[in-house]
Protein backbone atom coordinates (compact mmCIF):
# COMPACT_ATOMS: atom_id res chain seq x y z
CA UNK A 1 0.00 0.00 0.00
CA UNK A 2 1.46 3.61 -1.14
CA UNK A 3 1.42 6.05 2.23
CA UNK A 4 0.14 9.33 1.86
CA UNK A 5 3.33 10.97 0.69
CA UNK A 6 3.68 9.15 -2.11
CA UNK A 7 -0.12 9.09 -3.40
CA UNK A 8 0.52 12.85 -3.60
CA UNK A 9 3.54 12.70 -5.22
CA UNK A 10 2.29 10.39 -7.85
CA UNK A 11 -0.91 12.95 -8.29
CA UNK A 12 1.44 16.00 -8.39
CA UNK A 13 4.34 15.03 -10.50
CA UNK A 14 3.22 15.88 -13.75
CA UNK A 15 5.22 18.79 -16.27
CA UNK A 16 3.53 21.76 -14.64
CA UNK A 17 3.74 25.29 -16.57
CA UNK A 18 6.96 26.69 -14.85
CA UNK A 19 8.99 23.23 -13.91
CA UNK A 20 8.64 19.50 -14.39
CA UNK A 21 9.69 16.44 -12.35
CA UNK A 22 11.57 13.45 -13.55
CA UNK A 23 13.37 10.60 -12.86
CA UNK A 24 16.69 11.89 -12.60
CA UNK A 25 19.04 9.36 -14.86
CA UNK A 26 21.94 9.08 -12.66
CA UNK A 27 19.89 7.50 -9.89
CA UNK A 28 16.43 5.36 -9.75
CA UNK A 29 15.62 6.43 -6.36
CA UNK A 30 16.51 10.59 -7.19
CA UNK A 31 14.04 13.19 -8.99
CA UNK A 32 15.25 15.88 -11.10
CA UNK A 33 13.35 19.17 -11.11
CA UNK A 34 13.78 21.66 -13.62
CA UNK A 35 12.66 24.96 -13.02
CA UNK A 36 11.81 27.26 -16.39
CA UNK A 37 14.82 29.78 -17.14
CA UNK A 38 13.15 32.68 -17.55
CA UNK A 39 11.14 32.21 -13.61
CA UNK A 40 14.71 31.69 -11.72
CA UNK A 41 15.80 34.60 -13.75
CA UNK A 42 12.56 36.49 -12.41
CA UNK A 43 13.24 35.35 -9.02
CA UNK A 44 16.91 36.12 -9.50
CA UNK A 45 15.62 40.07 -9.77
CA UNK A 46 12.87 40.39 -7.63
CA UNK A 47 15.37 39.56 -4.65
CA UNK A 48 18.31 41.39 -5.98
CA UNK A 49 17.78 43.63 -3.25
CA UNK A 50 18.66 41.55 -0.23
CA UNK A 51 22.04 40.88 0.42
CA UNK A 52 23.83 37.95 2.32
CA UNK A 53 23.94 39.82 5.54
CA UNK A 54 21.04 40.39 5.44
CA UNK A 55 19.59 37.03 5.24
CA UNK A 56 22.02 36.04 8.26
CA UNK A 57 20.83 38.43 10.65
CA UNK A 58 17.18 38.29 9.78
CA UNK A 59 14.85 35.22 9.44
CA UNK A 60 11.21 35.73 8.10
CA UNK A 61 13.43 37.26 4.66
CA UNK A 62 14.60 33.46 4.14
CA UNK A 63 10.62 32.67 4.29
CA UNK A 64 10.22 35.85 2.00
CA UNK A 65 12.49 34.17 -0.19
CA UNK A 66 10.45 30.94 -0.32
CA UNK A 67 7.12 32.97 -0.39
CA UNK A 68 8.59 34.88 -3.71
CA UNK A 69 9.69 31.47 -5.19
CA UNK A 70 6.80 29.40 -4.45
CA UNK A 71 4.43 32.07 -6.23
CA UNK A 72 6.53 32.46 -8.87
CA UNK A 73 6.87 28.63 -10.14
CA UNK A 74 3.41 28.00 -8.98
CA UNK A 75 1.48 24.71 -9.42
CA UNK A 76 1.86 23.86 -5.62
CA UNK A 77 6.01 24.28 -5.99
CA UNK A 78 6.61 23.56 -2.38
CA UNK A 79 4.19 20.81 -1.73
CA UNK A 80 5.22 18.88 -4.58
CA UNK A 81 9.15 19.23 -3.08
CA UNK A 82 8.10 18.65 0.65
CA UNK A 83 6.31 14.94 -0.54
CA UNK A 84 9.45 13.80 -2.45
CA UNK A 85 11.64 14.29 0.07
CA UNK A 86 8.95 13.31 2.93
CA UNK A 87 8.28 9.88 0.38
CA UNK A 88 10.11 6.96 1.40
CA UNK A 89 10.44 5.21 -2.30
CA UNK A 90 12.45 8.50 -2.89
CA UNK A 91 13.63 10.93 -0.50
CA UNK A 92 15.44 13.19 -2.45
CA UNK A 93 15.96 15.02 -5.63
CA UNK A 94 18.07 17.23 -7.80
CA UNK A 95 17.82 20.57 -8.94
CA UNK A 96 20.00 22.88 -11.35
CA UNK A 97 19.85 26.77 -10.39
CA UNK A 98 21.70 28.03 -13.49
CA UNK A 99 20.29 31.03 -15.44
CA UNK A 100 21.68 34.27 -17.15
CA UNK A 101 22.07 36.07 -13.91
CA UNK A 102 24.15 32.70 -12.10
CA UNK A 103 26.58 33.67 -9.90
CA UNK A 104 26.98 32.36 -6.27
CA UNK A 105 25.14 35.37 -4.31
CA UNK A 106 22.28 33.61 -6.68
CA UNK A 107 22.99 30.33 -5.91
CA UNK A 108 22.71 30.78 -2.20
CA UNK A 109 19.74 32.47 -2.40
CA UNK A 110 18.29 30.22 -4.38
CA UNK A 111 19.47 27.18 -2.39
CA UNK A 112 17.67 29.48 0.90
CA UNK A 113 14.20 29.56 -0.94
CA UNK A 114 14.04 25.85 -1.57
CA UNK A 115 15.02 25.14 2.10
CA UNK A 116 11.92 27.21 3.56
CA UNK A 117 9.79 26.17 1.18
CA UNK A 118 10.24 22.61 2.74
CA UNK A 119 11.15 23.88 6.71
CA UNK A 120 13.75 25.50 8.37
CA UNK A 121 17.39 25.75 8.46
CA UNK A 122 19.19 24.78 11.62
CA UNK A 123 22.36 27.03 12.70
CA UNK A 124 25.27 25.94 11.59
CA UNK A 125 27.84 26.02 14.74
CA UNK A 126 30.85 25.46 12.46
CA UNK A 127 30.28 28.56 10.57
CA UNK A 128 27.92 30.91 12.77
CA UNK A 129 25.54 31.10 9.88
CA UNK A 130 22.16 29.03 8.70
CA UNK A 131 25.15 27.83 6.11
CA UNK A 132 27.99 26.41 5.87
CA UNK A 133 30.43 27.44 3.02
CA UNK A 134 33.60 25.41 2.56
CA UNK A 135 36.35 24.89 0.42
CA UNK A 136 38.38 21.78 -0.79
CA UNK A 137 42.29 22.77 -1.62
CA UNK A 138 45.06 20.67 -2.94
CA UNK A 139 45.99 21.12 1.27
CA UNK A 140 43.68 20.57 4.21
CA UNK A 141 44.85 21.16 7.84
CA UNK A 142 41.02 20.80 9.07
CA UNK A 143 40.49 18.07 11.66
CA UNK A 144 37.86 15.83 9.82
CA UNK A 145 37.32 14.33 6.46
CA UNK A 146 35.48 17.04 4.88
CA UNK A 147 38.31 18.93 3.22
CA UNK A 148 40.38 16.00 2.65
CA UNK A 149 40.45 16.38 -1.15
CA UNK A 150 42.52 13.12 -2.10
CA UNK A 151 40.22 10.80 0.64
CA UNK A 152 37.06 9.46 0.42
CA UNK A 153 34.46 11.34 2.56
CA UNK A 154 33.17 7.98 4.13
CA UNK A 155 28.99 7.57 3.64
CA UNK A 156 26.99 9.18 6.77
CA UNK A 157 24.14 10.88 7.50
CA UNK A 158 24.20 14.96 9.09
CA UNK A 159 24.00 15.95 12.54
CA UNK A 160 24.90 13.00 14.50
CA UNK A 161 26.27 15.44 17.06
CA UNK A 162 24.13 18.06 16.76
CA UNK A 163 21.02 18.66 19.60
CA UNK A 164 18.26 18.97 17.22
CA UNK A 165 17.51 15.86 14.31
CA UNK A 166 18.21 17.10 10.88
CA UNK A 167 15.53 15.98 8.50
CA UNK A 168 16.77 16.99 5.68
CA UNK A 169 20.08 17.98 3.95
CA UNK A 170 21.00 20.55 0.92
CA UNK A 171 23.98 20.18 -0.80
CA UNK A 172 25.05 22.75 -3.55
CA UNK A 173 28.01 23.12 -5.39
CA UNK A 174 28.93 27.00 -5.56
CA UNK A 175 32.65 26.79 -7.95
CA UNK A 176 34.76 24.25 -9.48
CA UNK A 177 38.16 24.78 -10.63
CA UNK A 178 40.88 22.34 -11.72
CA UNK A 179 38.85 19.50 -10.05
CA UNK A 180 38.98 15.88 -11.32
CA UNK A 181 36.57 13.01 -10.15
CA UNK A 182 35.56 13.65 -6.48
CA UNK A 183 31.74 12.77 -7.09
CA UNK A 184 29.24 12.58 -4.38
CA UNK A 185 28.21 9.18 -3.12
CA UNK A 186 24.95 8.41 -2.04
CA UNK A 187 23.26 5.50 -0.70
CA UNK A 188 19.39 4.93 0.07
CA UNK A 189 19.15 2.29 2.89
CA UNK A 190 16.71 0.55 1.46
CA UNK A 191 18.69 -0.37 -1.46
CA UNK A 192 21.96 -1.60 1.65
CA UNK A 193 21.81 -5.63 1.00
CA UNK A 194 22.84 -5.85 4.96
CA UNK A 195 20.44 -3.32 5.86
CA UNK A 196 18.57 -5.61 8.53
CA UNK A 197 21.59 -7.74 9.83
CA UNK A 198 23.08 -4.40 11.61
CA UNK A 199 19.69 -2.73 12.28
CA UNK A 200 18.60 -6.03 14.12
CA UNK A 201 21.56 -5.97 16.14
CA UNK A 202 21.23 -4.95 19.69
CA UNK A 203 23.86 -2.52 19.86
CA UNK A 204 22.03 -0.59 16.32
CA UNK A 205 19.44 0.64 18.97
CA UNK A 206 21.63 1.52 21.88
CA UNK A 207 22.50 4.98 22.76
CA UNK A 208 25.95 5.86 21.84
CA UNK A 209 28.00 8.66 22.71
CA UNK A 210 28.23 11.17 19.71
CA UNK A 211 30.15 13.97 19.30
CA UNK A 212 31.43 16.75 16.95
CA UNK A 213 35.40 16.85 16.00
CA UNK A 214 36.23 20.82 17.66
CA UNK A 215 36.13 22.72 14.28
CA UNK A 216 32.19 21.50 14.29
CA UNK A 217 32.04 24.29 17.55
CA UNK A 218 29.33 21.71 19.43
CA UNK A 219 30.70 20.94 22.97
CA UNK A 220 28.24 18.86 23.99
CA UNK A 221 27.86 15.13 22.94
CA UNK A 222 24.54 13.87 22.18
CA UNK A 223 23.28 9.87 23.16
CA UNK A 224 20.99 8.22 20.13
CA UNK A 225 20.75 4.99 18.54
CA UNK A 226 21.92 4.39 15.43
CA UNK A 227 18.89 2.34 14.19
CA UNK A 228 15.34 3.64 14.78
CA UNK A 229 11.70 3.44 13.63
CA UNK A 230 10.78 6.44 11.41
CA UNK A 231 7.32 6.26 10.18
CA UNK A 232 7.05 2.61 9.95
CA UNK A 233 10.66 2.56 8.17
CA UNK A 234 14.34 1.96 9.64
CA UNK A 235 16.02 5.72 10.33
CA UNK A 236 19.55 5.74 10.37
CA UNK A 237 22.16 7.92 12.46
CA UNK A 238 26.01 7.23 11.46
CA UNK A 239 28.90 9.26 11.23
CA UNK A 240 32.16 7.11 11.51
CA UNK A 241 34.09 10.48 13.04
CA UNK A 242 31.51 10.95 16.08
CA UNK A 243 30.80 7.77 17.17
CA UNK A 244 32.78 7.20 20.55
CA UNK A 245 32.20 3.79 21.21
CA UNK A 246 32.32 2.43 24.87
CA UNK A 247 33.78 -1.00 24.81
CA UNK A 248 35.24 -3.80 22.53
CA UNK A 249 32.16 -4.93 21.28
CA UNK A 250 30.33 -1.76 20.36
CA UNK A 251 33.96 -0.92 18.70
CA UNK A 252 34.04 -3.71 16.06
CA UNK A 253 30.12 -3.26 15.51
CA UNK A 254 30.98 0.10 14.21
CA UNK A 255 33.46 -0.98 12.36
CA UNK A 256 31.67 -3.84 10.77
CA UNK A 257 28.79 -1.63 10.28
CA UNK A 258 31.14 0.69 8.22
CA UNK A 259 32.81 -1.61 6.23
CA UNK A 260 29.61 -2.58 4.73
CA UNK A 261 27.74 0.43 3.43
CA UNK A 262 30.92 1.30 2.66
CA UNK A 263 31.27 -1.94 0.00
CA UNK A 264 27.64 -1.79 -1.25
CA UNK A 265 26.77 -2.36 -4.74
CA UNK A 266 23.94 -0.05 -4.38
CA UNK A 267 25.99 3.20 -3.60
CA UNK A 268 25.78 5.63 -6.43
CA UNK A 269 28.52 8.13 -7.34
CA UNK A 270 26.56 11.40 -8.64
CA UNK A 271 28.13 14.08 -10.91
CA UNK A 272 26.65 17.60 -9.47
CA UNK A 273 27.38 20.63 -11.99
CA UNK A 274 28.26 24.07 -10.77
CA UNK A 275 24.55 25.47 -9.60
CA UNK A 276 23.58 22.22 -8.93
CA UNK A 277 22.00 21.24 -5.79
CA UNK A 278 20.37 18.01 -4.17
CA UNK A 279 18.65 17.69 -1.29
CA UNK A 280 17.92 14.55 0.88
CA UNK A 281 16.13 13.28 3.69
CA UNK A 282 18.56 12.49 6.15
CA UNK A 283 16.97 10.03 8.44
CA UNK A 284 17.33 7.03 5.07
CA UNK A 285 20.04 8.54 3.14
CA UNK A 286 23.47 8.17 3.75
CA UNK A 287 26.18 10.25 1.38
CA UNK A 288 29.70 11.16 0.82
CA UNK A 289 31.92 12.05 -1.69
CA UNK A 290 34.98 10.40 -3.87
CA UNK A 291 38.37 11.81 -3.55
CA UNK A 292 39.78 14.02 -6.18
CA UNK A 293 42.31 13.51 -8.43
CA UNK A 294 45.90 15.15 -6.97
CA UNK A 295 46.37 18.96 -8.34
CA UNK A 296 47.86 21.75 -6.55
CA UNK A 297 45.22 24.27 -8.49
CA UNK A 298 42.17 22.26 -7.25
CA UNK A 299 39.44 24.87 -5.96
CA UNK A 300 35.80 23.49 -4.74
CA UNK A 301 33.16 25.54 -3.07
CA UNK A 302 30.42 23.61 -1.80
CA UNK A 303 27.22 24.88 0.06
CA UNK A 304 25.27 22.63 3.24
CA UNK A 305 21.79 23.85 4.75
CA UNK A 306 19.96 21.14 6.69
CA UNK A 307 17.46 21.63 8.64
CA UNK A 308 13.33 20.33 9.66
CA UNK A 309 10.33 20.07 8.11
CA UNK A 310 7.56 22.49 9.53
CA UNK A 311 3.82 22.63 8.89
């Protein structure tokens, strides 16, 4: 039997007037949605007028944003965005902001109005912002894997640490230069062939310590399970840098447990273009990314909101 969110996603995704939905061919499980040209160039200059700063320091314009958006592509925009990600069968989809006016003050606004039209964006502790902005260089002195350029940014899911669950997670690639390979990785538990032997374990629904490496700025470890029931479904909540595990046992779980989505057949590298986003639920996708290709010119700018869904 189809659950709610995806008998309105099957009645919604149809090729509306300003943007159409499709199976998006680099994964089975992702949607792409294309948004007409000429309405992000609209949007791009009815919101020329508020700058970065100001969305940092003020909150109901990153709902204006959304508001301005939603109107503009019509056809129920945000509703038909909320029930992918909110459907279990998909979960997440792909969306490419480039118009005449790209540039990345665009792209982050952009990235802002599709956020709130689903929920909220959490504060990011790492940056001080509602997002974070980082680069990958040909040298990383950071203290986790996410500016490691020439290693693999194992497969997780957001937040681990963090006091709040993150629902969902925005990804969006802001400038590329001199980069080779280094492809996000993305893998839908559903489709993990060991799925239930690690979510049936007993130590996949203890509570284990978590906690933030110190450029994350998050003091205070947080206690879940790394298993749990989400709306009928198995939720997941694994980060191989936060986990601190208490004994022997709970050790080699983890790394068991890592080893395998890790190996899965069913993990999908994804090419994102500059002005590219995607956007996942985080409680049944993991992701990652492949390491680049050595060169001392490489330059990548990525963008991460995540945040909740609200009503």
């Amino acid at each position: 039997m189809k659950t709610i969110e995806q008998t309105q996603v099957a009645n919604q995704i149809q090729n509306k007037q300003n943007f159409k939905v499709e199976i998006h061919s680099q994964h089975k499980r992702l949607y792409l949605v294309t948004i007409r040209e000429e309405i992000l160039e609209k949007f791009f200059k009815e919101v020329e007028k508020i700058d970065l700063q100001r969305l940092k320091y003020v909150e109901f314009e990153r709902f204006y944003l959304a508001n301005k958006l939603d109107k503009l592509v019509g056809d129920n925009f945000s509703s038909v965005i909320t029930g992918i990600l909110k459907d279990r069968e998909h979960g997440g989809f792909s969306l490419n902001g480039n118009s005449k006016l790209s540039n990345k003050t665009n792209f982050i606004k952009l990235s802002t109005a599709i956020t709130h039209c689903v929920g909220k964006s959490m504060f990011d502790a790492m940056t001080g912002n509602y997002y974070a902005e980082f680069a990958v260089k040909h040298t990383d002195e950071s203290d986790t894997y996410l500016r490691s350029a020439y290693k693999s940014l194992h497969l997780h899911s957001d937040g681990a640490y963090e006091a709040e669950i993150v629902d969902w997670l925005l990804m969006m690639k802001l400038d590329e230069q001199n980069a080779v390979a280094g492809n996000s990785k993305l893998l839908h538990i559903d489709d993990w062939e060991e799925q239930k032997k690690y979510s049936k374990n007993p130590i996949g629904q203890e509570k284990v310590k978590r906690q933030g490496a110190k450029s994350k700025n998050v003091e205070a470890p947080q206690y879940r399970p790394t298993f749990f029931e989400h709306n009928g479904s198995m939720g997941i909540c694994f980060a191989e840098q936060n986990i601190k595990p208490e004994n022997m046992e709970q050790a080699m779980y983890f790394k068991e447990l890592f080893h395998s989505i890790e190996q899965s057949n069913a993990c999908v590298s994804l090419h994102l273009p500059i002005g590219e986003l995607v956007m996942l639920n985080n409680l049944f996708w993991l992701h990652g990314r492949e390491p680049f290709k050595k060169d001392e010119k490489l330059y990548r700018v990525l963008l991460r909101q995540r945040g909740f869904f609200v009503n």
